[in-house]
N, C-alpha and C. Protein backbone atom coordinates (compact mmCIF):
# COMPACT_ATOMS: atom_id res chain seq x y z
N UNK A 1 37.07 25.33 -23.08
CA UNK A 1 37.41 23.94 -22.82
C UNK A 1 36.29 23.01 -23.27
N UNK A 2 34.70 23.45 -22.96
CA UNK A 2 33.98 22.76 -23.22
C UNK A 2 33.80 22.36 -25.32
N UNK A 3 33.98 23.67 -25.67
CA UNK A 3 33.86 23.31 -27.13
C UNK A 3 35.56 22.49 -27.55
N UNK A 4 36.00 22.55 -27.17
CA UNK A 4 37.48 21.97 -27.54
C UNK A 4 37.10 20.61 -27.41
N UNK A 5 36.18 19.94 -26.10
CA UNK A 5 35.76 18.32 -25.47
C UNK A 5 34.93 17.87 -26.88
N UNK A 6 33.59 19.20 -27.18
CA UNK A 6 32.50 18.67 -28.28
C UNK A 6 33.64 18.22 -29.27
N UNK A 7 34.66 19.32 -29.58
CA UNK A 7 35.11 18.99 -31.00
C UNK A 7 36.02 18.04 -31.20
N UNK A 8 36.45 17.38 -30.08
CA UNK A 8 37.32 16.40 -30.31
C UNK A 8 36.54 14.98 -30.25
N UNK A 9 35.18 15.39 -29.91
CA UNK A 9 34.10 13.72 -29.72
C UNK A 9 33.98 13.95 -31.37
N UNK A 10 33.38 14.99 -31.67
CA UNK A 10 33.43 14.71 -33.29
C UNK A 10 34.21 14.49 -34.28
N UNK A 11 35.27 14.45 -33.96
CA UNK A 11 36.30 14.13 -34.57
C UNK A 11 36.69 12.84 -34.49
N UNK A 12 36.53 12.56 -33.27
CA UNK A 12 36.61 11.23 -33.34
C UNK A 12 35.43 10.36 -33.93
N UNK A 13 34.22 10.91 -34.19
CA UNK A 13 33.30 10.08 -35.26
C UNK A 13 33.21 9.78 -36.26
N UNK A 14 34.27 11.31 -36.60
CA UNK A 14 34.29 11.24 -37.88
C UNK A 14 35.11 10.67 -38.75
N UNK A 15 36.36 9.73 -37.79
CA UNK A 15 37.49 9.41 -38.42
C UNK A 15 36.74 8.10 -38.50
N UNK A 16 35.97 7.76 -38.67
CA UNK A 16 35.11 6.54 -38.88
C UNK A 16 34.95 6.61 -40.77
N UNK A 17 34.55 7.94 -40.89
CA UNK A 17 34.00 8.22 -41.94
C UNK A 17 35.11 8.69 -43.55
N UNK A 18 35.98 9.12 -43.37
CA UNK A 18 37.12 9.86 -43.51
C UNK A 18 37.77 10.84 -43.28
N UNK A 19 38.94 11.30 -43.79
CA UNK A 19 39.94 12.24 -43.21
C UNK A 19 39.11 13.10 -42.30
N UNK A 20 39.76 13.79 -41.73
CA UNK A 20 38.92 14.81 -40.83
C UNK A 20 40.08 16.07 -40.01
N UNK A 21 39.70 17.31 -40.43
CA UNK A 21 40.73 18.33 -40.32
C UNK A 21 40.13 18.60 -39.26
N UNK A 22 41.43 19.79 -38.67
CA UNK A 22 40.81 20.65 -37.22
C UNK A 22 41.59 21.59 -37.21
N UNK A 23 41.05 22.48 -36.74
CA UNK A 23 41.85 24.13 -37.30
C UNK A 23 41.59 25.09 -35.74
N UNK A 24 42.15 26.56 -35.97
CA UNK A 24 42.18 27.48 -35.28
C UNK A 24 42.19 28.51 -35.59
N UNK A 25 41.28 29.51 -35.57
CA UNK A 25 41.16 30.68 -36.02
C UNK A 25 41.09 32.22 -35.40
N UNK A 26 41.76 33.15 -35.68
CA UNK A 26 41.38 34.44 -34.98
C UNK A 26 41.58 35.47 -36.10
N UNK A 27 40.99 36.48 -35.75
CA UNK A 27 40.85 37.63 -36.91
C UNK A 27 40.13 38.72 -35.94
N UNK A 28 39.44 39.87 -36.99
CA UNK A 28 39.09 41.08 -36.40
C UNK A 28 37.22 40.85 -37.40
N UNK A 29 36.63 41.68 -36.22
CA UNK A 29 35.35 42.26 -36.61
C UNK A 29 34.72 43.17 -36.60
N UNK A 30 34.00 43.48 -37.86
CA UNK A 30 33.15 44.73 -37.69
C UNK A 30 31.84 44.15 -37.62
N UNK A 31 31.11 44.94 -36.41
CA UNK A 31 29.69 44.39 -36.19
C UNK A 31 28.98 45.76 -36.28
N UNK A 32 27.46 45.13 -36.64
CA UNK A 32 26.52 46.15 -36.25
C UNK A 32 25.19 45.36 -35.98
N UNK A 33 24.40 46.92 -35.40
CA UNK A 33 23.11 46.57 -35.40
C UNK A 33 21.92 46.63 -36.10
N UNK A 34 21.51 45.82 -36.75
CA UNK A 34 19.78 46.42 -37.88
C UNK A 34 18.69 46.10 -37.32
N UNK A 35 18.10 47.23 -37.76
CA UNK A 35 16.66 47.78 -36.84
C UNK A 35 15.49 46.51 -37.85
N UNK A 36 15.18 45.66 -37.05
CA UNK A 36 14.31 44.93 -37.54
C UNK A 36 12.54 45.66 -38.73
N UNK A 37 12.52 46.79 -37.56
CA UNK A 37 11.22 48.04 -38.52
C UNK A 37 11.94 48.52 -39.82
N UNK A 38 12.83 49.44 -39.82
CA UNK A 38 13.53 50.28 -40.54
C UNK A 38 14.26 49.63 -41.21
N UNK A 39 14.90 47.96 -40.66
CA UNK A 39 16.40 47.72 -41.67
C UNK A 39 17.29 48.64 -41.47
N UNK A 40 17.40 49.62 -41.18
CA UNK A 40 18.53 50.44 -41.20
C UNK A 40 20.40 50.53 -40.08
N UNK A 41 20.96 50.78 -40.73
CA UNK A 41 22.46 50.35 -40.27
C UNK A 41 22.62 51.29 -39.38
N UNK A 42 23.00 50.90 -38.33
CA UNK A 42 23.86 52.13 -37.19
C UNK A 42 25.18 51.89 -37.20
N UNK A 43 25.78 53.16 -36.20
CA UNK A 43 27.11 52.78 -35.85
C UNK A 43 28.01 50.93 -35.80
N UNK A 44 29.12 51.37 -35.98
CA UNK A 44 29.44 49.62 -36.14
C UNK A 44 30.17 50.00 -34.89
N UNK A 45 30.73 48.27 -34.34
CA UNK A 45 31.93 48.36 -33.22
C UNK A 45 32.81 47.17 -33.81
N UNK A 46 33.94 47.81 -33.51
CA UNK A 46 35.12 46.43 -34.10
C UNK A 46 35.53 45.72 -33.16
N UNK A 47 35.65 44.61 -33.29
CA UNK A 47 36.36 43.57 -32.48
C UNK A 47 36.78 42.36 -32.95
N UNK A 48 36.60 41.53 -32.31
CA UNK A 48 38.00 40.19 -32.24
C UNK A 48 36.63 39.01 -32.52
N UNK A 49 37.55 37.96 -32.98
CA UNK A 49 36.68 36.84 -33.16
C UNK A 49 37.77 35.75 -32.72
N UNK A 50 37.24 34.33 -32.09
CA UNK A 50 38.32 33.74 -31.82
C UNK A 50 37.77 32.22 -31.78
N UNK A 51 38.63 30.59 -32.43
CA UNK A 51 37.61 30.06 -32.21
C UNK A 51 38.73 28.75 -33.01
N UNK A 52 37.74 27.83 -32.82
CA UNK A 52 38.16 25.97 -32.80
C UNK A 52 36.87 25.61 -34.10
N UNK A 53 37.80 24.56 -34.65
CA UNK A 53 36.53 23.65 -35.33
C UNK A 53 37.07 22.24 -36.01
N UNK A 54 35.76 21.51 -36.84
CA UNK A 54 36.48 20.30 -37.31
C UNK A 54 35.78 20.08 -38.19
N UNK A 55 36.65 19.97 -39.37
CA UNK A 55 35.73 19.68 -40.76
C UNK A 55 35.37 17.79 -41.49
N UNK A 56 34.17 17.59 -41.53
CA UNK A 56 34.00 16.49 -41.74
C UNK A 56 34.22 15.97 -43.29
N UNK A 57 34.68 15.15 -43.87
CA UNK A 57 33.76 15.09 -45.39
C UNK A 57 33.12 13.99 -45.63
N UNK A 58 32.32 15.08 -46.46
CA UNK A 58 30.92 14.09 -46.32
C UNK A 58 30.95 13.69 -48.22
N UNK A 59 30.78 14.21 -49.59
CA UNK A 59 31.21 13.51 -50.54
C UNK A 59 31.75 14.64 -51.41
N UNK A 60 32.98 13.83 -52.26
CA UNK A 60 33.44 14.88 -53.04
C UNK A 60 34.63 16.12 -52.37
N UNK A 61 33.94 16.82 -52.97
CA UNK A 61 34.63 18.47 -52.70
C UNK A 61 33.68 19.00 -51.29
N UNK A 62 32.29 18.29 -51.31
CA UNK A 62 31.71 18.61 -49.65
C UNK A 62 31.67 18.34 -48.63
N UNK A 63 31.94 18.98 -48.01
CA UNK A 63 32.19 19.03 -45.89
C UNK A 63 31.44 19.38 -45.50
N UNK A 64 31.52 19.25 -43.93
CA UNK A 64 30.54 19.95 -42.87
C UNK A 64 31.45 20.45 -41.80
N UNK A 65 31.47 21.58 -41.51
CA UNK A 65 32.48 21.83 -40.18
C UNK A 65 31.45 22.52 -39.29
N UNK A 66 31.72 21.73 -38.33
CA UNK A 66 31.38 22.24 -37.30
C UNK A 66 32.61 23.29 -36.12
N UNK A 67 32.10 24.07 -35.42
CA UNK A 67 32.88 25.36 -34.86
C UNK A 67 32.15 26.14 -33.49
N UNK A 68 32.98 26.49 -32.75
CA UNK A 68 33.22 26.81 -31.93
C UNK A 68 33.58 28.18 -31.52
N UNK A 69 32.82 29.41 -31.63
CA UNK A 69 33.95 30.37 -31.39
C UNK A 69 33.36 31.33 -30.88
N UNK A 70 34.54 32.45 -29.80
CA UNK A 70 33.96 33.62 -29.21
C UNK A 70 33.88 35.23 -30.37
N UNK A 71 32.87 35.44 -30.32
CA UNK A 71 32.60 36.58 -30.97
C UNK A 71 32.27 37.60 -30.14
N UNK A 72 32.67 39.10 -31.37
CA UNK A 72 32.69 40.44 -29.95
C UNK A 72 31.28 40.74 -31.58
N UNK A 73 29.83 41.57 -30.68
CA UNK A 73 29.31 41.88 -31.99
C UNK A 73 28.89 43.58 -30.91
N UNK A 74 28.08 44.00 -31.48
CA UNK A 74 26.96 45.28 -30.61
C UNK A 74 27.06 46.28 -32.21
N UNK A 75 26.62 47.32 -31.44
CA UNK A 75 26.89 48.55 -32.39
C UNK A 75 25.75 49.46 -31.84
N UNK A 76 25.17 50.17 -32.45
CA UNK A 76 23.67 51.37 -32.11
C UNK A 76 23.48 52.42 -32.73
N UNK A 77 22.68 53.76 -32.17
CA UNK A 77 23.72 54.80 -32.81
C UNK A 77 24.94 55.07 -31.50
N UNK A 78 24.86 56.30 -31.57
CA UNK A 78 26.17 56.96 -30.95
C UNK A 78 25.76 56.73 -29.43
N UNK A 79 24.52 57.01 -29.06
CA UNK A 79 23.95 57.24 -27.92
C UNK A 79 23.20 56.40 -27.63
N UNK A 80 22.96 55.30 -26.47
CA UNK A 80 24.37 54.28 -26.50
C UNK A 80 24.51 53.60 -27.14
N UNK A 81 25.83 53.20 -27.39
CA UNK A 81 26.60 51.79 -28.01
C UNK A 81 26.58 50.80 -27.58
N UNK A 82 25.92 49.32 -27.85
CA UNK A 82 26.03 48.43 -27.12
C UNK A 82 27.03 47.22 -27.12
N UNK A 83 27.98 47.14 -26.22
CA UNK A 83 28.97 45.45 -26.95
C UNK A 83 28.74 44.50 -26.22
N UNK A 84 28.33 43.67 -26.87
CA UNK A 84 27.37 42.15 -27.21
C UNK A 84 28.76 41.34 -27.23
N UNK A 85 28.90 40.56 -26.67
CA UNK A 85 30.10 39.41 -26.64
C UNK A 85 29.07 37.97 -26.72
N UNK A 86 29.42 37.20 -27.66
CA UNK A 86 28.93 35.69 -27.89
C UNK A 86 29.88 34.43 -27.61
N UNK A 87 29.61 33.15 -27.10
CA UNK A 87 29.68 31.98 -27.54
C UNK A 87 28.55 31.66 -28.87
N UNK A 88 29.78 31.01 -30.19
CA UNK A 88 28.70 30.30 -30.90
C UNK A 88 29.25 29.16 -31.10
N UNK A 89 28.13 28.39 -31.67
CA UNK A 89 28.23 27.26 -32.46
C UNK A 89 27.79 27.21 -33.76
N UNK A 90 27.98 26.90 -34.60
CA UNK A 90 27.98 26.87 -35.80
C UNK A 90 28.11 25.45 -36.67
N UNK A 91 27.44 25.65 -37.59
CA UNK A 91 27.91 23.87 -38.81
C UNK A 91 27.16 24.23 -40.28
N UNK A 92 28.29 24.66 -40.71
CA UNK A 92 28.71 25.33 -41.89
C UNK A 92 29.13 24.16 -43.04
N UNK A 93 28.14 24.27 -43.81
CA UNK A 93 28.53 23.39 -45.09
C UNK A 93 29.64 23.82 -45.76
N UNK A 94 30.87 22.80 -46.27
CA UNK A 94 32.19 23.86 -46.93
C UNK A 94 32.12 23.11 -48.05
N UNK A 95 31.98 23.64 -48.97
CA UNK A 95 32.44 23.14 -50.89
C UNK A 95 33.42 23.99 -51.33
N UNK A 96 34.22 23.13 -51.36
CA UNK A 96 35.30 23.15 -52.07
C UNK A 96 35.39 23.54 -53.67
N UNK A 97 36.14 24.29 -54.29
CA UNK A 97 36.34 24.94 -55.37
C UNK A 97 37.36 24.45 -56.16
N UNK A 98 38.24 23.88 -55.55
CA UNK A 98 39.44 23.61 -56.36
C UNK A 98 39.89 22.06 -56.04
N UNK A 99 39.59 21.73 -55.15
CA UNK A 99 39.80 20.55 -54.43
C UNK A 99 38.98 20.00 -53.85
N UNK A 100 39.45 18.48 -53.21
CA UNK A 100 38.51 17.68 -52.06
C UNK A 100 38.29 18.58 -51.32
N UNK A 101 37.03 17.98 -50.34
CA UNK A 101 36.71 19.17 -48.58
C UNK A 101 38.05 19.34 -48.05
N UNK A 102 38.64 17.92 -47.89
CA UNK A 102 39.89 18.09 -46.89
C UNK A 102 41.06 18.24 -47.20
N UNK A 103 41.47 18.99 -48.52
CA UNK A 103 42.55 19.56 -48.99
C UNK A 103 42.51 21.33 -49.27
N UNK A 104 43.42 21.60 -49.37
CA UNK A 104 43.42 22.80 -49.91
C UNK A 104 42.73 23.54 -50.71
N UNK A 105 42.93 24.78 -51.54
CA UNK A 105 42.13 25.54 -52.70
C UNK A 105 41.58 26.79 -51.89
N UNK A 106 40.38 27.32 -52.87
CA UNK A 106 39.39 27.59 -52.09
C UNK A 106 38.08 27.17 -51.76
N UNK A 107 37.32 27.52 -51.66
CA UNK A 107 36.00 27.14 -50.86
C UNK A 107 35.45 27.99 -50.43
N UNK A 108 33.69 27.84 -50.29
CA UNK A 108 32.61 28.77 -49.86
C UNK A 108 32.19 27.87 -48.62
N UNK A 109 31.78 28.74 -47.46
CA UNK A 109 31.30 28.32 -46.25
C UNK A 109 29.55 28.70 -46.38
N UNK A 110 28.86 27.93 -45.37
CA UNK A 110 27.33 28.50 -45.82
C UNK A 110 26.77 27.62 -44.59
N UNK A 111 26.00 28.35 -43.95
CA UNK A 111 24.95 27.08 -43.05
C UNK A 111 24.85 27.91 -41.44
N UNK A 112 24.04 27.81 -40.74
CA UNK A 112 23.59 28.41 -39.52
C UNK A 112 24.23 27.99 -38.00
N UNK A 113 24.11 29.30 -37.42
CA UNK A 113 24.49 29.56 -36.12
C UNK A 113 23.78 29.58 -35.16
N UNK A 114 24.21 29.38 -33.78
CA UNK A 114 23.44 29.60 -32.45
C UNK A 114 24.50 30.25 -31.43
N UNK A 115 23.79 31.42 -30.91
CA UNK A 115 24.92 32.19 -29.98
C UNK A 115 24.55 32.25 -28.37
N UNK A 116 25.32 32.06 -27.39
CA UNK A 116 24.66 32.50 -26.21
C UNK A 116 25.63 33.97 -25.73
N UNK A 117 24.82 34.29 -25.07
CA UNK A 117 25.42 35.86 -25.20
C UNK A 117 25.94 35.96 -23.84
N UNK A 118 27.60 36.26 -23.60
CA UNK A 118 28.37 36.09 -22.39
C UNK A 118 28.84 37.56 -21.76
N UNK A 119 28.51 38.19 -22.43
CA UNK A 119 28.98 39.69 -21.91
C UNK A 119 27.75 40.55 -22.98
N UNK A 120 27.11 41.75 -22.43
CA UNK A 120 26.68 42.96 -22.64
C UNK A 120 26.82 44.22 -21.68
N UNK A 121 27.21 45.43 -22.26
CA UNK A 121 27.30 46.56 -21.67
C UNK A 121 27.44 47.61 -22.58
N UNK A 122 26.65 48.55 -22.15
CA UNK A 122 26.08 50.22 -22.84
C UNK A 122 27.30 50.97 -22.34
N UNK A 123 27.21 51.61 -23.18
CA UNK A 123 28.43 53.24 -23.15
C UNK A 123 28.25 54.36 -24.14
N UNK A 124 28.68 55.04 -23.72
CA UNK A 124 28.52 56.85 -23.90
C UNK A 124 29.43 57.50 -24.00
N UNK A 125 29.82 57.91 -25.01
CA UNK A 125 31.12 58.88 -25.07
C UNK A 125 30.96 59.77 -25.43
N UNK A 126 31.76 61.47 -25.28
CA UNK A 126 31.75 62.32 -25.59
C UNK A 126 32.50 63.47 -24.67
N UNK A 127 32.90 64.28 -25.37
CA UNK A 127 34.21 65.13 -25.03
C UNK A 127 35.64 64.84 -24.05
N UNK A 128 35.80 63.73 -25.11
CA UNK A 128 36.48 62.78 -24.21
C UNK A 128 36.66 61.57 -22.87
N UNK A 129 35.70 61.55 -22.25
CA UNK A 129 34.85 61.11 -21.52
C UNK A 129 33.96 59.76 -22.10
N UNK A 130 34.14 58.96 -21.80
CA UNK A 130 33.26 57.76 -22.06
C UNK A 130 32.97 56.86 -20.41
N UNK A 131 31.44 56.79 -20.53
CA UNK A 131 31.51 55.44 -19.76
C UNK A 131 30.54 54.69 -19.86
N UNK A 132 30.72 53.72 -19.17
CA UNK A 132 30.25 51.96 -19.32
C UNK A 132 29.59 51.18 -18.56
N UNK A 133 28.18 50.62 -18.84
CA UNK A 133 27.52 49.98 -17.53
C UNK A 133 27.69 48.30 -18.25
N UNK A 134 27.14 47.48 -17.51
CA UNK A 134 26.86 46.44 -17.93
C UNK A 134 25.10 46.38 -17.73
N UNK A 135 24.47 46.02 -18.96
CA UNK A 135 23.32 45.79 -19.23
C UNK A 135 22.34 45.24 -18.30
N UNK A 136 22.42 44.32 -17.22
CA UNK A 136 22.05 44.16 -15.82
C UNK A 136 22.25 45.56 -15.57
N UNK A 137 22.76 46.63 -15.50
CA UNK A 137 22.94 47.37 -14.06
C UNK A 137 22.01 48.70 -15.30
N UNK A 138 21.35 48.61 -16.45
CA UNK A 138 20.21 49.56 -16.53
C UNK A 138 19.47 49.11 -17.16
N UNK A 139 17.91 49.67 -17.50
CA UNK A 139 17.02 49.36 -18.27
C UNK A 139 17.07 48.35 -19.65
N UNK A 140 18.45 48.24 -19.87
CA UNK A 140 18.55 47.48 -21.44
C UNK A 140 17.98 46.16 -21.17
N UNK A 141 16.71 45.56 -21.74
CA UNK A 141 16.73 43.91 -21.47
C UNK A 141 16.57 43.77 -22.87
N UNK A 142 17.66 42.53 -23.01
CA UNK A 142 17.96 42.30 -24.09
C UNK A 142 18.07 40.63 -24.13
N UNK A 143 17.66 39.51 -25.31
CA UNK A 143 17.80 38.38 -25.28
C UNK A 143 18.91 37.69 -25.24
N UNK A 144 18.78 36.71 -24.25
CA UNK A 144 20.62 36.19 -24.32
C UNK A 144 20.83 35.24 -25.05
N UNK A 145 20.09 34.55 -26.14
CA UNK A 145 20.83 33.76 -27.18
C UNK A 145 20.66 34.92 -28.65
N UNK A 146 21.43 34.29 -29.62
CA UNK A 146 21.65 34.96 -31.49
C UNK A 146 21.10 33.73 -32.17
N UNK A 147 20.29 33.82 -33.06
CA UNK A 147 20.37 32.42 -33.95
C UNK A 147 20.41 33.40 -35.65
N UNK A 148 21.14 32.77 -36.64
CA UNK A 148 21.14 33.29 -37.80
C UNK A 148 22.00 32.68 -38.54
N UNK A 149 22.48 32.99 -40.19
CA UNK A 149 23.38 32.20 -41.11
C UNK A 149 24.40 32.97 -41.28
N UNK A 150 25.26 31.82 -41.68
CA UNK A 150 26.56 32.53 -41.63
C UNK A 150 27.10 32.02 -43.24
N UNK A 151 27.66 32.99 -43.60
CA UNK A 151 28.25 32.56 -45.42
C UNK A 151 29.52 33.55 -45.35
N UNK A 152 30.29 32.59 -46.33
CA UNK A 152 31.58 33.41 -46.86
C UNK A 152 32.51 32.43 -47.60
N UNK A 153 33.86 32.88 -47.85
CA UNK A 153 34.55 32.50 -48.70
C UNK A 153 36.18 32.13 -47.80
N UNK A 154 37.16 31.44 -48.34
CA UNK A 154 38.37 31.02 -48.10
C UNK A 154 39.44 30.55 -48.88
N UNK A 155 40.33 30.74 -48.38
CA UNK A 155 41.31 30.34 -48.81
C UNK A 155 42.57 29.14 -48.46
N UNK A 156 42.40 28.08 -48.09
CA UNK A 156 43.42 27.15 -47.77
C UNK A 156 44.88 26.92 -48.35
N UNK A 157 46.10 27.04 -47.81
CA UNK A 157 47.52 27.10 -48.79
C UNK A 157 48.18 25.94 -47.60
N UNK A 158 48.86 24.73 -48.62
CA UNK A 158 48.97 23.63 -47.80
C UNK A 158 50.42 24.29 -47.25
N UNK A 159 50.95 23.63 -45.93
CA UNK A 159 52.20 24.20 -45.46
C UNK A 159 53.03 22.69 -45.37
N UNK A 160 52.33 21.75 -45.49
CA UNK A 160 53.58 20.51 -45.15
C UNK A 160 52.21 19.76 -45.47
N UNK A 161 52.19 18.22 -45.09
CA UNK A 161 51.39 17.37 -45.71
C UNK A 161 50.07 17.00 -44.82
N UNK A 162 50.39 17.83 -43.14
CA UNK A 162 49.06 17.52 -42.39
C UNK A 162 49.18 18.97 -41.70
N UNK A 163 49.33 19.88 -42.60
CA UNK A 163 49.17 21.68 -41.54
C UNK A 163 49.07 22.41 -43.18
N UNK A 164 47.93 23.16 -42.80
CA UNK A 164 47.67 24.73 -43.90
C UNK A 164 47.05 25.37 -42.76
N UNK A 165 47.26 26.53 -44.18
CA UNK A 165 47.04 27.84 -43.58
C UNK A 165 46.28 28.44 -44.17
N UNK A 166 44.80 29.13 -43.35
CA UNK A 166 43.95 29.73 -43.81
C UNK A 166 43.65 31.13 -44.05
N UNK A 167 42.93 31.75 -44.66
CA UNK A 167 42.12 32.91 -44.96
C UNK A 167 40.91 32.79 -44.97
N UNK A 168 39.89 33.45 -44.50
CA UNK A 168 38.76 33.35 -44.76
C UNK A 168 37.76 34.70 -44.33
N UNK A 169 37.02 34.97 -44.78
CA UNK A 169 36.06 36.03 -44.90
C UNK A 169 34.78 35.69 -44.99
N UNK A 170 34.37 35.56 -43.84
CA UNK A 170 32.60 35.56 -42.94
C UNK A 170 31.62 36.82 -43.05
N UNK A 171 30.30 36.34 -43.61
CA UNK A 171 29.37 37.65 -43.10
C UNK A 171 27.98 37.05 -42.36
N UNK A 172 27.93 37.26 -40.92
CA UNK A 172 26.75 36.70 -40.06
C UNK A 172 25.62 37.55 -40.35
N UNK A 173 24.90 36.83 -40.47
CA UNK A 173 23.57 37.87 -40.76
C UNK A 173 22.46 37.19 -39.23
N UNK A 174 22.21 37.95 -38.81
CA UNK A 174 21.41 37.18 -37.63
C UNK A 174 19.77 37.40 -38.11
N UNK A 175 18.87 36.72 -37.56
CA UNK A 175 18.11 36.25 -37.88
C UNK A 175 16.71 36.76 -36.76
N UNK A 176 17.02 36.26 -35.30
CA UNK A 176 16.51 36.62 -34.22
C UNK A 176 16.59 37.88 -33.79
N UNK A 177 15.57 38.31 -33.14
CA UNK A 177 15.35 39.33 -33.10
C UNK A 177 16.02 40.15 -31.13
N UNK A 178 17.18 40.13 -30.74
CA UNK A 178 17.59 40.42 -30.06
C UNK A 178 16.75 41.27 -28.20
N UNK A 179 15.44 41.44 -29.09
CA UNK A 179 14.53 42.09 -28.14
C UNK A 179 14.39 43.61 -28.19
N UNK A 180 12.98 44.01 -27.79
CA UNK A 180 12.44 45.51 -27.87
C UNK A 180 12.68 46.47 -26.60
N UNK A 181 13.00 45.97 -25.25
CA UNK A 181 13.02 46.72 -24.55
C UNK A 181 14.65 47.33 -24.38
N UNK A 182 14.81 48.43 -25.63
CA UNK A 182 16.41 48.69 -25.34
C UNK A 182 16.30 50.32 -25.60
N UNK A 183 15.57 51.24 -24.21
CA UNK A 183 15.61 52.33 -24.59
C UNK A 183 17.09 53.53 -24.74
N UNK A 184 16.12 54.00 -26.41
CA UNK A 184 16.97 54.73 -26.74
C UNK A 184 17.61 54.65 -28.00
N UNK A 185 17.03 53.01 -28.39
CA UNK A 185 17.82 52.30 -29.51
C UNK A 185 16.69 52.02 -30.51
N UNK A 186 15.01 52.17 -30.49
CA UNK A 186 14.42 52.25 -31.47
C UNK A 186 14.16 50.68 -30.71
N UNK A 187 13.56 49.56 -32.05
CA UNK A 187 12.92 48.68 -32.25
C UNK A 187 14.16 47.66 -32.13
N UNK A 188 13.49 46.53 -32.08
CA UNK A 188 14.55 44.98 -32.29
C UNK A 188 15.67 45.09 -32.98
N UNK A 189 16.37 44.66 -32.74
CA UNK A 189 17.68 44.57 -33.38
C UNK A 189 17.82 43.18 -33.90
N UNK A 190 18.74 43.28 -34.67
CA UNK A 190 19.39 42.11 -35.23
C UNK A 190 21.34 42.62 -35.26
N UNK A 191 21.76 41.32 -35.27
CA UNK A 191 23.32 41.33 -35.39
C UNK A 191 23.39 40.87 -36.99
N UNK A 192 24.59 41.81 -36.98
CA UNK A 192 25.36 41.79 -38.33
C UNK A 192 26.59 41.87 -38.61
N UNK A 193 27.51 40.72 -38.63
CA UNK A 193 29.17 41.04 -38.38
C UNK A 193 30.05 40.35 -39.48
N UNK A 194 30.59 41.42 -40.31
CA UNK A 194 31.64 40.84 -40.73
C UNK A 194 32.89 40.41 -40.53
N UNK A 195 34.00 39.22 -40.73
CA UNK A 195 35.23 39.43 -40.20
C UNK A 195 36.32 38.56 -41.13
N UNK A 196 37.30 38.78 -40.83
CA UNK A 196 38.44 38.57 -41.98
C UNK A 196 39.36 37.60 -40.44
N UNK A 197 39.64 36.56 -41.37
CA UNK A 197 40.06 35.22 -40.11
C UNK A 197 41.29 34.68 -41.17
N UNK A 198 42.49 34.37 -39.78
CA UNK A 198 43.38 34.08 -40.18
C UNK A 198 43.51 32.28 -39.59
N UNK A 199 44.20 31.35 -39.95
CA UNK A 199 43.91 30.14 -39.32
C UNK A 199 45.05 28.83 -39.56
N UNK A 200 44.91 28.24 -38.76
CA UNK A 200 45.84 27.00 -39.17
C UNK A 200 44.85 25.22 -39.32
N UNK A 201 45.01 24.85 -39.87
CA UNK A 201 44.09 23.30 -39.93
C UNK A 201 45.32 22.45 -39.99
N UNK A 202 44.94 21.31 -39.42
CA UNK A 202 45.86 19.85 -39.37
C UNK A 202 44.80 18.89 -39.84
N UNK A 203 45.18 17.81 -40.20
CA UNK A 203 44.92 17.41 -41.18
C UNK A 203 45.06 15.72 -40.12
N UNK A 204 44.01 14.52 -39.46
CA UNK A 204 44.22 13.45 -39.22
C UNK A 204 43.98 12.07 -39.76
């Protein structure tokens, strides 16, 4: 509710400025974790991404959207797995490829994030058997905000003269270093999530 309040004050600033879209998005994710020492990739975990935003334009074929959305990230190795659930915010420069910001085509997204972290919990599976703590209830201390950039690509297809429909394909690269005290899991982590987003924008 609260990002739905931000995004409708900005929207309303922005209709000062010109057109100004607002969309809705959900899709699936694959996340993982990289070892800040090593760089190296562990296990991934898939999940959901879900989320609000409002694209400004600012000149030309360039925008600014700002966004809103819940993300599922974690990963590790096998032993344990951690899932990391986020609030972010985001404000993503959009240039347009084929068109104005606030029309159709495609377009590249690009520009940085801030996450606060609303759910963590470790788990263990094996011979059928899995189970699950929440990160309060063992040794894992782990930082509760994400900060890092986010880039990718889209697709806009107009459906009537103030509604399209999106595609788009995100890769978060996080930046911050998630914290060292996570035994079992090696050194700092970083988040890394790709996801494939389906969406609708209106157009005011």
């Amino acid at each position: 509710m609260a990002a739905l309040i931000a995004l409708a004050g900005l929207t309303s600033a922005a209709s000062l400025v010109g057109q100004t879209t607002v969309g809705v998005h959900a899709g699936l994710t694959r996340a993982r974790l990289a070892d800040l020492e090593a760089l190296a990739e562990q296990e991934s975990r898939s999940g959901v991404r879900l989320g609000v935003s409002a694209t400004v334009p600012v000149s030309g074929s360039l925008g600014l959207r700002f966004a809103g959305s819940y993300v599922q990230a974690g990963g590790g190795p096998r032993v344990p797995q951690l899932e990391l659930d986020y609030f972010r915010l985001s404000a993503l420069a959009r240039l347009g490829l084929t068109q104005e910001s606030g029309s159709g085509g495609a377009y590249l997204l690009l520009g940085p994030y801030w996450g606060l972290r609303t759910a963590c919990s470790a788990s263990v599976a094996g011979e059928g058997v899995r189970f699950s703590a929440d990160c309060d209830e063992t040794d894992i201390s782990m930082a509760t905000t994400d900060f890092g950039v986010s880039g990718g690509a889209g697709l806009e297809v107009g459906v009537t003269n103030q509604m399209g429909v999106t595609l788009e394909f995100l890769y978060d690269l996080g930046i911050q270093g998630l914290g060292g005290s996570i035994p079992g899991l090696g050194g700092s982590k970083t988040t890394r999530i790709f996801s494939i987003l389906a969406g609708l924008v209106f157009s005011l």
